[in-house]
N, C-alpha and C. Protein backbone atom coordinates (compact mmCIF):
# COMPACT_ATOMS: atom_id res chain seq x y z
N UNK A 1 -8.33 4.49 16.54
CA UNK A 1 -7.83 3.54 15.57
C UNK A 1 -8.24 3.93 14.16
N UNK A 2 -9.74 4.68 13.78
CA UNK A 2 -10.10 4.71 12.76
C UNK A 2 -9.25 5.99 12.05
N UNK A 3 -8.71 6.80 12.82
CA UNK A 3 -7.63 7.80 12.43
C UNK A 3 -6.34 7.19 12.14
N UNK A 4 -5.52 5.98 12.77
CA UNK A 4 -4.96 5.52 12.41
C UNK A 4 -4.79 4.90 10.89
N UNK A 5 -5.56 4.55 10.67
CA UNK A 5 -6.35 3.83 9.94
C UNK A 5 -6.25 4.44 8.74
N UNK A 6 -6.86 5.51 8.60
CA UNK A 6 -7.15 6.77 7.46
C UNK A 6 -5.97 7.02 7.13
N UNK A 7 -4.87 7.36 8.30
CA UNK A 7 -3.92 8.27 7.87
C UNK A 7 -3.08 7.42 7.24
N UNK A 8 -3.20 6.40 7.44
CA UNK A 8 -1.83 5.41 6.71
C UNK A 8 -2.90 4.69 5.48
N UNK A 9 -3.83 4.63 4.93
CA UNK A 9 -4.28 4.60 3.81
C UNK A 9 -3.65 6.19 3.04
N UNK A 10 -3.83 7.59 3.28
CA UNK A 10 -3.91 8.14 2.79
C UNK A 10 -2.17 8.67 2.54
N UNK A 11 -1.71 8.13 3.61
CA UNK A 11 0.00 8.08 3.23
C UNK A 11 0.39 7.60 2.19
N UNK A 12 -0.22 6.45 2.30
CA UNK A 12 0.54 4.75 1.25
C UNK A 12 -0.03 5.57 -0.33
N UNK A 13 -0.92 6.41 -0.21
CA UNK A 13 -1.52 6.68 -1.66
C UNK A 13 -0.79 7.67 -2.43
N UNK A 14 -0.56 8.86 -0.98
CA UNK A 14 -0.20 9.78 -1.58
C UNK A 14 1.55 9.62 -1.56
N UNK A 15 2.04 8.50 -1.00
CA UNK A 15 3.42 8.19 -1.14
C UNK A 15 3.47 7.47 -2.75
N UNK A 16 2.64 6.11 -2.82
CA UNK A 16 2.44 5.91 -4.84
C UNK A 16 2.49 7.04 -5.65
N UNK A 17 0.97 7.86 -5.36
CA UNK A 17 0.76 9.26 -6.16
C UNK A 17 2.32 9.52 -6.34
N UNK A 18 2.89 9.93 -5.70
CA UNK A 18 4.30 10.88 -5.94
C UNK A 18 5.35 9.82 -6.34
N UNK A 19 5.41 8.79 -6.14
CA UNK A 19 6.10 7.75 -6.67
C UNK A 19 6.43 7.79 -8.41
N UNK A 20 4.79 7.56 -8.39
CA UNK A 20 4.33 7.03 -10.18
C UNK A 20 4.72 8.93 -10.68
N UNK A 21 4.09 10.18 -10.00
CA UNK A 21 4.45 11.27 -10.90
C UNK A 21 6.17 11.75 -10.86
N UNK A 22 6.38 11.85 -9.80
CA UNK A 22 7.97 12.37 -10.15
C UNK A 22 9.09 11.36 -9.96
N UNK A 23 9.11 10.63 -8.87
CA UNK A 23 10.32 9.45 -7.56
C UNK A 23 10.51 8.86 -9.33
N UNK A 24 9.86 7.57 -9.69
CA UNK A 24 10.47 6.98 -10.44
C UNK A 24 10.93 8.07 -12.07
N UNK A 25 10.53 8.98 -12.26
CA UNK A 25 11.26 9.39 -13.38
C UNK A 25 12.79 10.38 -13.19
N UNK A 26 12.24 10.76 -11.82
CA UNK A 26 13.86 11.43 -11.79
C UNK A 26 14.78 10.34 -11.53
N UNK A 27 14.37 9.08 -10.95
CA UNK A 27 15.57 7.98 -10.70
C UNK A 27 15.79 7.71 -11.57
N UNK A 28 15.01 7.37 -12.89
CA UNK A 28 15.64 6.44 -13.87
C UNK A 28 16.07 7.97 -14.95
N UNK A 29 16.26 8.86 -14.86
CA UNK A 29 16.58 10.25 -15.80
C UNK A 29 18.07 9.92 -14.91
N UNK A 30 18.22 10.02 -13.91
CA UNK A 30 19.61 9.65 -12.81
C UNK A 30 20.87 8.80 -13.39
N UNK A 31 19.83 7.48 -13.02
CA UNK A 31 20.37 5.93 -13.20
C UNK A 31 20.70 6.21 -15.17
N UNK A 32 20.21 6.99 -16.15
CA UNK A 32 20.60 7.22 -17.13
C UNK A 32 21.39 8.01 -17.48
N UNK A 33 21.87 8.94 -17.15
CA UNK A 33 23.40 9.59 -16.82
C UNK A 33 24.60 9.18 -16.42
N UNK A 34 24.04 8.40 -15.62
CA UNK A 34 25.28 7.53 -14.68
C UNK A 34 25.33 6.58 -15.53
N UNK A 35 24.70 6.02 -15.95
CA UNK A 35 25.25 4.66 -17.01
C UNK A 35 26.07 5.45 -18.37
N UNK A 36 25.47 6.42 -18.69
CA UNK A 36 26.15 6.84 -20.26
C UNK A 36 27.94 7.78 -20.02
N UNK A 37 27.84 8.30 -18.27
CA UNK A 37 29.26 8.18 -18.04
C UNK A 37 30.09 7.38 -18.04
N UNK A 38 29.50 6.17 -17.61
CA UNK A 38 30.28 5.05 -17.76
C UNK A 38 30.75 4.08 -18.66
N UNK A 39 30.23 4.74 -19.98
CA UNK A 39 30.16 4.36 -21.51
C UNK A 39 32.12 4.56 -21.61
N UNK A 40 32.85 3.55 -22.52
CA UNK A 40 33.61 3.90 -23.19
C UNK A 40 33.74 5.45 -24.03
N UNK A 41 34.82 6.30 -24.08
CA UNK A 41 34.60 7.47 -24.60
C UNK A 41 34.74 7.26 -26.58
N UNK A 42 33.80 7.92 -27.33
CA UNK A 42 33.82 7.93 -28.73
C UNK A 42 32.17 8.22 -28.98
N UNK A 43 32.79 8.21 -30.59
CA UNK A 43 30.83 8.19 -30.85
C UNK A 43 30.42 6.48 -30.96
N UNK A 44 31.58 5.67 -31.24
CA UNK A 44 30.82 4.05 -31.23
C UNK A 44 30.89 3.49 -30.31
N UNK A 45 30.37 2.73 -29.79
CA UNK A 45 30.52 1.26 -29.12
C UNK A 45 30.67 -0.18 -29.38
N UNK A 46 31.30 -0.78 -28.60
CA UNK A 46 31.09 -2.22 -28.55
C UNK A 46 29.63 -2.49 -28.74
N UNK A 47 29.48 -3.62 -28.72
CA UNK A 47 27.68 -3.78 -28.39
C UNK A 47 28.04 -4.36 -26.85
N UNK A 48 28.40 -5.29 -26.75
CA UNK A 48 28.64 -5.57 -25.27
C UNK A 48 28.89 -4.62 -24.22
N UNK A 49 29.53 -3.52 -24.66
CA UNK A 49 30.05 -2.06 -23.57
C UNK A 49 28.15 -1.34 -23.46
N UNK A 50 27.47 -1.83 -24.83
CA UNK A 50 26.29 -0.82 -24.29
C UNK A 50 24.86 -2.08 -23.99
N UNK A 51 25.31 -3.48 -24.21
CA UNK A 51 24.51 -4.41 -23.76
C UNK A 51 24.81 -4.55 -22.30
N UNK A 52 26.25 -4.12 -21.73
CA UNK A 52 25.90 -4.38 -20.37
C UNK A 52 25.55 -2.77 -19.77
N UNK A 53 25.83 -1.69 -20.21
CA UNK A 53 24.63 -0.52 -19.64
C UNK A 53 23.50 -1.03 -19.53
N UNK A 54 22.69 -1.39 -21.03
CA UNK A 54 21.84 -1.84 -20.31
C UNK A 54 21.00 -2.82 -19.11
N UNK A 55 21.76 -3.42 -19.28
CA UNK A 55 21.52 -4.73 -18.56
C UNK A 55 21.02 -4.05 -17.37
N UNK A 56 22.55 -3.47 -16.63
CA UNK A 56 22.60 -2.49 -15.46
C UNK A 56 21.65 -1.42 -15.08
N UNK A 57 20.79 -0.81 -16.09
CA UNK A 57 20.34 0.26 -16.28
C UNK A 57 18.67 -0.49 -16.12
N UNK A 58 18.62 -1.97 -16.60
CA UNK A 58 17.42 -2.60 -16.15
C UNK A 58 17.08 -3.11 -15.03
N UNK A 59 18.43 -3.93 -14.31
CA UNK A 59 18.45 -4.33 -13.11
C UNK A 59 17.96 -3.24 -11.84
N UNK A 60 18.76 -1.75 -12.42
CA UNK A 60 18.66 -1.21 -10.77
C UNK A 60 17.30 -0.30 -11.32
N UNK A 61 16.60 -0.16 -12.14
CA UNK A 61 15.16 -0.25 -12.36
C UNK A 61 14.28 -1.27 -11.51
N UNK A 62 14.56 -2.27 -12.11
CA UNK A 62 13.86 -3.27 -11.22
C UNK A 62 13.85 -3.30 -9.57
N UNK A 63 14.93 -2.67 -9.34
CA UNK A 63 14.76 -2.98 -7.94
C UNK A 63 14.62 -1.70 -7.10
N UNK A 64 14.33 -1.13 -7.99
CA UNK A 64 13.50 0.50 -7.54
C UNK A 64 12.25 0.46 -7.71
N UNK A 65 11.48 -0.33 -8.85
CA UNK A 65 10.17 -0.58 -8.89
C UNK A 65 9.54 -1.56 -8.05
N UNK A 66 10.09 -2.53 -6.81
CA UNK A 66 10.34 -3.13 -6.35
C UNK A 66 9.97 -2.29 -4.93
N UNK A 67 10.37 -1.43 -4.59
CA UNK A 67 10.02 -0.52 -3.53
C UNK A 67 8.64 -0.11 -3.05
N UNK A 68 7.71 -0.25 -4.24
CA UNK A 68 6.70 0.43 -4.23
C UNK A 68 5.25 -0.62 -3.56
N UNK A 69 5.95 -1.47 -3.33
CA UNK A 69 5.47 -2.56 -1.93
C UNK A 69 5.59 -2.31 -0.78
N UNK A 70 6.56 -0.96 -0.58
CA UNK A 70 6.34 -0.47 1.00
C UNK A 70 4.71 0.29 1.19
N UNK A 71 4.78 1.25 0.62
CA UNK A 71 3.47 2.49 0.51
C UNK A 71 2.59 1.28 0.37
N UNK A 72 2.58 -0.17 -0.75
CA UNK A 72 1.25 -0.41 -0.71
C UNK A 72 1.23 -1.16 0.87
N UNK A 73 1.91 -1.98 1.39
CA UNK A 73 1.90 -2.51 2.63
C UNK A 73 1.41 -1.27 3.74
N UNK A 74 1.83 -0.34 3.60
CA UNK A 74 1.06 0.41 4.46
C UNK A 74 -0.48 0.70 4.01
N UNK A 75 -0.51 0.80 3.14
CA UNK A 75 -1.95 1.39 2.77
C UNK A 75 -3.09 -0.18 3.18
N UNK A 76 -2.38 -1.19 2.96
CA UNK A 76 -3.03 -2.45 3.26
C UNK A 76 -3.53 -2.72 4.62
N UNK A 77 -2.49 -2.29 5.46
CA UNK A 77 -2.33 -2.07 7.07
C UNK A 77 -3.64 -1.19 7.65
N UNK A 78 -3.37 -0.19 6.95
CA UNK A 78 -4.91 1.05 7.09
C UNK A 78 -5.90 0.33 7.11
N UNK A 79 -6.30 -0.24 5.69
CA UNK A 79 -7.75 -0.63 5.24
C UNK A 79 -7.66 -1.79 6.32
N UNK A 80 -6.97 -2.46 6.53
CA UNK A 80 -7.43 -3.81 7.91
C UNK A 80 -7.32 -3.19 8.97
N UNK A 81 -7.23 -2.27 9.41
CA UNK A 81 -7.28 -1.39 10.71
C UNK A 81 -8.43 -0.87 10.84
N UNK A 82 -9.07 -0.16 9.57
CA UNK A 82 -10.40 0.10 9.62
C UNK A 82 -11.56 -0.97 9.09
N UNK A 83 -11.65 -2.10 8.68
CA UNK A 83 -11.92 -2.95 8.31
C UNK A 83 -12.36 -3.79 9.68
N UNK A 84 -11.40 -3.72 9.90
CA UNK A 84 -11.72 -4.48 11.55
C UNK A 84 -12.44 -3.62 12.93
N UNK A 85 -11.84 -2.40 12.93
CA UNK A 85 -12.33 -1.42 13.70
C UNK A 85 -13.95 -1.36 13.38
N UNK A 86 -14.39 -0.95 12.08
CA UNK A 86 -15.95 -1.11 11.52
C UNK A 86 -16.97 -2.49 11.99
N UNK A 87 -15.84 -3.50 12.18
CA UNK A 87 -16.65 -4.73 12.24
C UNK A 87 -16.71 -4.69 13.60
N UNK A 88 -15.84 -3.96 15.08
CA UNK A 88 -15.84 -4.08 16.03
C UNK A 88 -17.40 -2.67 16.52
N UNK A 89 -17.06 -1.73 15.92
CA UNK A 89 -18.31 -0.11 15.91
C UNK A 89 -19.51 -1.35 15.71
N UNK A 90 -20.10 -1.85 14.82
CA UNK A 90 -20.69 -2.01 13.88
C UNK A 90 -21.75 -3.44 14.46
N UNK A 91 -21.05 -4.35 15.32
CA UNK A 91 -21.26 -5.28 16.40
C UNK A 91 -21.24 -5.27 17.61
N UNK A 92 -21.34 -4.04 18.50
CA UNK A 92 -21.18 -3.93 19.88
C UNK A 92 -22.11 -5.15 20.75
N UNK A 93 -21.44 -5.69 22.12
CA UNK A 93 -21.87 -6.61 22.97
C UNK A 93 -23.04 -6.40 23.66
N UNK A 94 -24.06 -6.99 23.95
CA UNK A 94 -25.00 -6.56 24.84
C UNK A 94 -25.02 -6.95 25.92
N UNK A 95 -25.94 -6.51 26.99
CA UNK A 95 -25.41 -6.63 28.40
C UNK A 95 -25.01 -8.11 28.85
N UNK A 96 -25.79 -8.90 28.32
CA UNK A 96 -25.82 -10.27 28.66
C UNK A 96 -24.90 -11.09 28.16
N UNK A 97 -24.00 -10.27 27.58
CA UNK A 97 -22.41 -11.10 26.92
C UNK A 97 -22.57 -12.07 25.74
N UNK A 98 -23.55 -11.56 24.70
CA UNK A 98 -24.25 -12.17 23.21
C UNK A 98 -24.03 -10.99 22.32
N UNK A 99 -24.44 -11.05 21.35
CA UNK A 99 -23.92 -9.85 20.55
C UNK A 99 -25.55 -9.12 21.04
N UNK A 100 -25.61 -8.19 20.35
CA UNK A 100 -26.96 -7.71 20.61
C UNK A 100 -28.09 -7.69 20.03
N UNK A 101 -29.26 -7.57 19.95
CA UNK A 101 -30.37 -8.01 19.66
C UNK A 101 -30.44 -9.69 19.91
N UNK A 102 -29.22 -10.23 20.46
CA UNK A 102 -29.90 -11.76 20.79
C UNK A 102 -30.83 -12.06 21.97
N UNK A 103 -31.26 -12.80 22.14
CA UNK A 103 -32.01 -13.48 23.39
C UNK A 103 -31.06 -13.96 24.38
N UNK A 104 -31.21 -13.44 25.59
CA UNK A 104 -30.72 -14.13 26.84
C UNK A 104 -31.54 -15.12 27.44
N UNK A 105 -30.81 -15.35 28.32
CA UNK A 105 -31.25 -16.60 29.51
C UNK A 105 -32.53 -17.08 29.68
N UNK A 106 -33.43 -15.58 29.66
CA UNK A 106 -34.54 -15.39 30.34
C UNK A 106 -35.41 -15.64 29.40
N UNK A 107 -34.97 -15.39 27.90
CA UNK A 107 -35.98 -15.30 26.40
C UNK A 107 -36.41 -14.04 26.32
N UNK A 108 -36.49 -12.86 27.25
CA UNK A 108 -37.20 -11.63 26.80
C UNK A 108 -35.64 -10.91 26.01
N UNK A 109 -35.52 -11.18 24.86
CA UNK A 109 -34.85 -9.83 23.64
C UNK A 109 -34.73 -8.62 24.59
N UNK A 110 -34.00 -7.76 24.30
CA UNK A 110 -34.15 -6.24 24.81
C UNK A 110 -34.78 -5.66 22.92
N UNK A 111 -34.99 -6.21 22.52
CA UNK A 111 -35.03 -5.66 21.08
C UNK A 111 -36.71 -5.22 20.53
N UNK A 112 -36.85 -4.53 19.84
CA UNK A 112 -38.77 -3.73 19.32
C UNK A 112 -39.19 -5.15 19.22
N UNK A 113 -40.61 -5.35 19.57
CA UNK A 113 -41.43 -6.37 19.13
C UNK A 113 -41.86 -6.33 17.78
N UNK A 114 -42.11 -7.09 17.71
CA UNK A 114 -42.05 -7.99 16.40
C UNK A 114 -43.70 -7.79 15.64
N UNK A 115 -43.97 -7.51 14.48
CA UNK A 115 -44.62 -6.79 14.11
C UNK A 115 -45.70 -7.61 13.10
N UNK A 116 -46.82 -8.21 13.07
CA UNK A 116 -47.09 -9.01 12.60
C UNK A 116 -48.48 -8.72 11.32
């Protein structure tokens, strides 16, 4: 599990990492081509012909930056996989079905005496 664990923390990071350096600038270098083809042809514009580029050019931004809740949902998934796994290593049962170092039935601890 604790490999599980790791590897999808270190996915979700290095899927952001590459997100934030190249994914979102070649999309929106993209999504900015494609809008300025779709410009009326001249050197002027309406304002409305280039108020709704933008508009468009903000919207499908937004919902590309919007994506980047997958990688963190995984990376979230990891850390509670190992989070929990640590708390399970970290607490093992003792014979007598108590966590360990407790006192059983009998009162004798299995645990070092006590040091006074």
């Amino acid at each position: 599990m604790r490999l599980i664990g790791f590897s999808m923390l270190l996915s979700g990071f290095l899927w952001i990492a590459w997100d934030c350096a190249d994914g979102f600038v070649q999309y929106q270098h993209a999504l900015w081509i494609l809008q300025t083809q779709h410009l009326p042809p001249g050197e002027s514009i309406r304002r409305t012909d280039a108020a709704g580029a933008m508009r468009q050019l903000s919207l499908d931004l937004k919902n590309r930056h919007r994506e980047i809740l997958l990688p963190s949902i995984v990376m979230l998934v990891g850390g509670l996989i190992l989070g929990f796994n640590r708390r399970a290593v970290a607490e093992p049962a003792s014979p007598n079905g108590g966590p360990a170092g407790s006192l059983g039935s009998s009162g004798a601890g299995g645990g070092p005496p006590s040091v006074s």
